[in-house]
Protein backbone atom coordinates (compact mmCIF):
# COMPACT_ATOMS: atom_id res chain seq x y z
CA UNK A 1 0.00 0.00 0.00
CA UNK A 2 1.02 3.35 -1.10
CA UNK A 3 1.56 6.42 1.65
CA UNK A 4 -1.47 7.91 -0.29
CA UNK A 5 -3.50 5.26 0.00
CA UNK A 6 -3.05 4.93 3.75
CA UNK A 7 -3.32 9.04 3.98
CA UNK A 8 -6.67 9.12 2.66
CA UNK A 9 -8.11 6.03 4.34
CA UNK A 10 -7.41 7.57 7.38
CA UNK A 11 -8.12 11.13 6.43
CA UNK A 12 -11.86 9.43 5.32
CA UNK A 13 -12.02 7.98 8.50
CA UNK A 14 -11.97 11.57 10.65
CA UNK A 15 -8.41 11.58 11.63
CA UNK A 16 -6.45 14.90 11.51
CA UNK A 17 -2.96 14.66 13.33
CA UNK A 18 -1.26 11.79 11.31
CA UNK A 19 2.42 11.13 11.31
CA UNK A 20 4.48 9.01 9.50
CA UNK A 21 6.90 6.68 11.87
CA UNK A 22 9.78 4.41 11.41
CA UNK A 23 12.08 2.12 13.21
CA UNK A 24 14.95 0.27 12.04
CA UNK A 25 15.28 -3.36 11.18
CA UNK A 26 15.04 -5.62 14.20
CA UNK A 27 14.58 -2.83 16.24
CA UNK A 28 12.21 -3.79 20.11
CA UNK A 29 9.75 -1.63 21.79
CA UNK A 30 9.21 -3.06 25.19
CA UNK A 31 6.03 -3.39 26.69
CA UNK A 32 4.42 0.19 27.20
CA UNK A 33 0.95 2.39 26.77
CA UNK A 34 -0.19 5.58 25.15
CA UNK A 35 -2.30 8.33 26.61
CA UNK A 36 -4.47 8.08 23.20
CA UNK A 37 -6.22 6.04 21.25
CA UNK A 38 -4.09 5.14 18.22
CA UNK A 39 -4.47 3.65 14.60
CA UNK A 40 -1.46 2.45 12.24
CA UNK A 41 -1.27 1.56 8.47
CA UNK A 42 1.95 0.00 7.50
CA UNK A 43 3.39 0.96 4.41
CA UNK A 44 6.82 -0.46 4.39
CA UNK A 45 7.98 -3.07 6.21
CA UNK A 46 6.58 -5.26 9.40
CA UNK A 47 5.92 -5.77 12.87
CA UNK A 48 4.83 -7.74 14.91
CA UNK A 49 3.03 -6.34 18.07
CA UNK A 50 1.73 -8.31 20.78
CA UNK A 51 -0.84 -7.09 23.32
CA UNK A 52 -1.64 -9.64 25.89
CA UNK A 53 -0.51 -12.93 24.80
CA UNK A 54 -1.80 -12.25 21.34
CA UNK A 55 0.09 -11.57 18.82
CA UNK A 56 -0.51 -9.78 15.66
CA UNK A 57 2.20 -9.92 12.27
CA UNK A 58 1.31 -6.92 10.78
CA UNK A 59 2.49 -6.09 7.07
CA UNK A 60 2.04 -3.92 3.88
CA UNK A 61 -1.43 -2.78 4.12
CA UNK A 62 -2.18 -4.14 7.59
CA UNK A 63 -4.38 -1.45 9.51
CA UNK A 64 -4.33 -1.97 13.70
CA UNK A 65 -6.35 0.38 16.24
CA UNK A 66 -5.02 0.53 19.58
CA UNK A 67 -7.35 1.73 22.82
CA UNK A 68 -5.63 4.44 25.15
CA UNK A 69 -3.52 2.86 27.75
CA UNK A 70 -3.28 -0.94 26.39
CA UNK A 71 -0.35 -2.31 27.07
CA UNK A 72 1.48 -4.07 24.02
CA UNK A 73 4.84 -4.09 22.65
CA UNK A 74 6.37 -3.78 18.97
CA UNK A 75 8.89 -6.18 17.64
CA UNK A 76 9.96 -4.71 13.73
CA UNK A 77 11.06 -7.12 11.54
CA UNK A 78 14.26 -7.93 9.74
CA UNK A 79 13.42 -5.24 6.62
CA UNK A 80 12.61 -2.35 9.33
CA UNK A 81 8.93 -0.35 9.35
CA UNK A 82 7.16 2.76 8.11
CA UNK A 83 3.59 3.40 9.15
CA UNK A 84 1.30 6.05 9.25
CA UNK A 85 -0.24 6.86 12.68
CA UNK A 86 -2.91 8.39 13.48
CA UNK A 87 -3.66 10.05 17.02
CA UNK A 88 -5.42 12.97 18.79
């Protein structure tokens, strides 16, 4: 999926404050929260993120919301990640 592509879905969904993130290949996020509601496109790359004992392989295209304050962590894969984010 193209950054457009994501853009506008989320755009046509009511979000205003999107940002583009990235993290480097094999890079970890240890387990943590956000003050916000959050919800991610990928458009490079892939992750996988586990909240709870589930865990989710996100990839090109993949779209995941995340409630304020739910814990989860963010392992990226060995090609890195780009996603768009939206949040408050």
């Amino acid at each position: 999926m193209k950054k457009d592509e994501a853009l506008n879905i989320l755009k046509n969904k009511g979000h205003k404050n999107i940002v583009e993130v990235s993290f480097p290949e094999n890079h970890v996020n240890q387990s943590h929260t956000h003050p916000f509601n959050a919800e991610i496109i990928i458009v490079a790359g892939g992750m996988k993120v586990t909240i709870g004992g589930d865990e989710k392989n996100l990839a090109v295209g993949d779209q995941l919301e995340l409630a304020a304050n739910l814990e989860h962590s963010e392992h990226i894969g060995p090609g890195g990640v780009t996603y768009l984010a939206a949040r408050p």
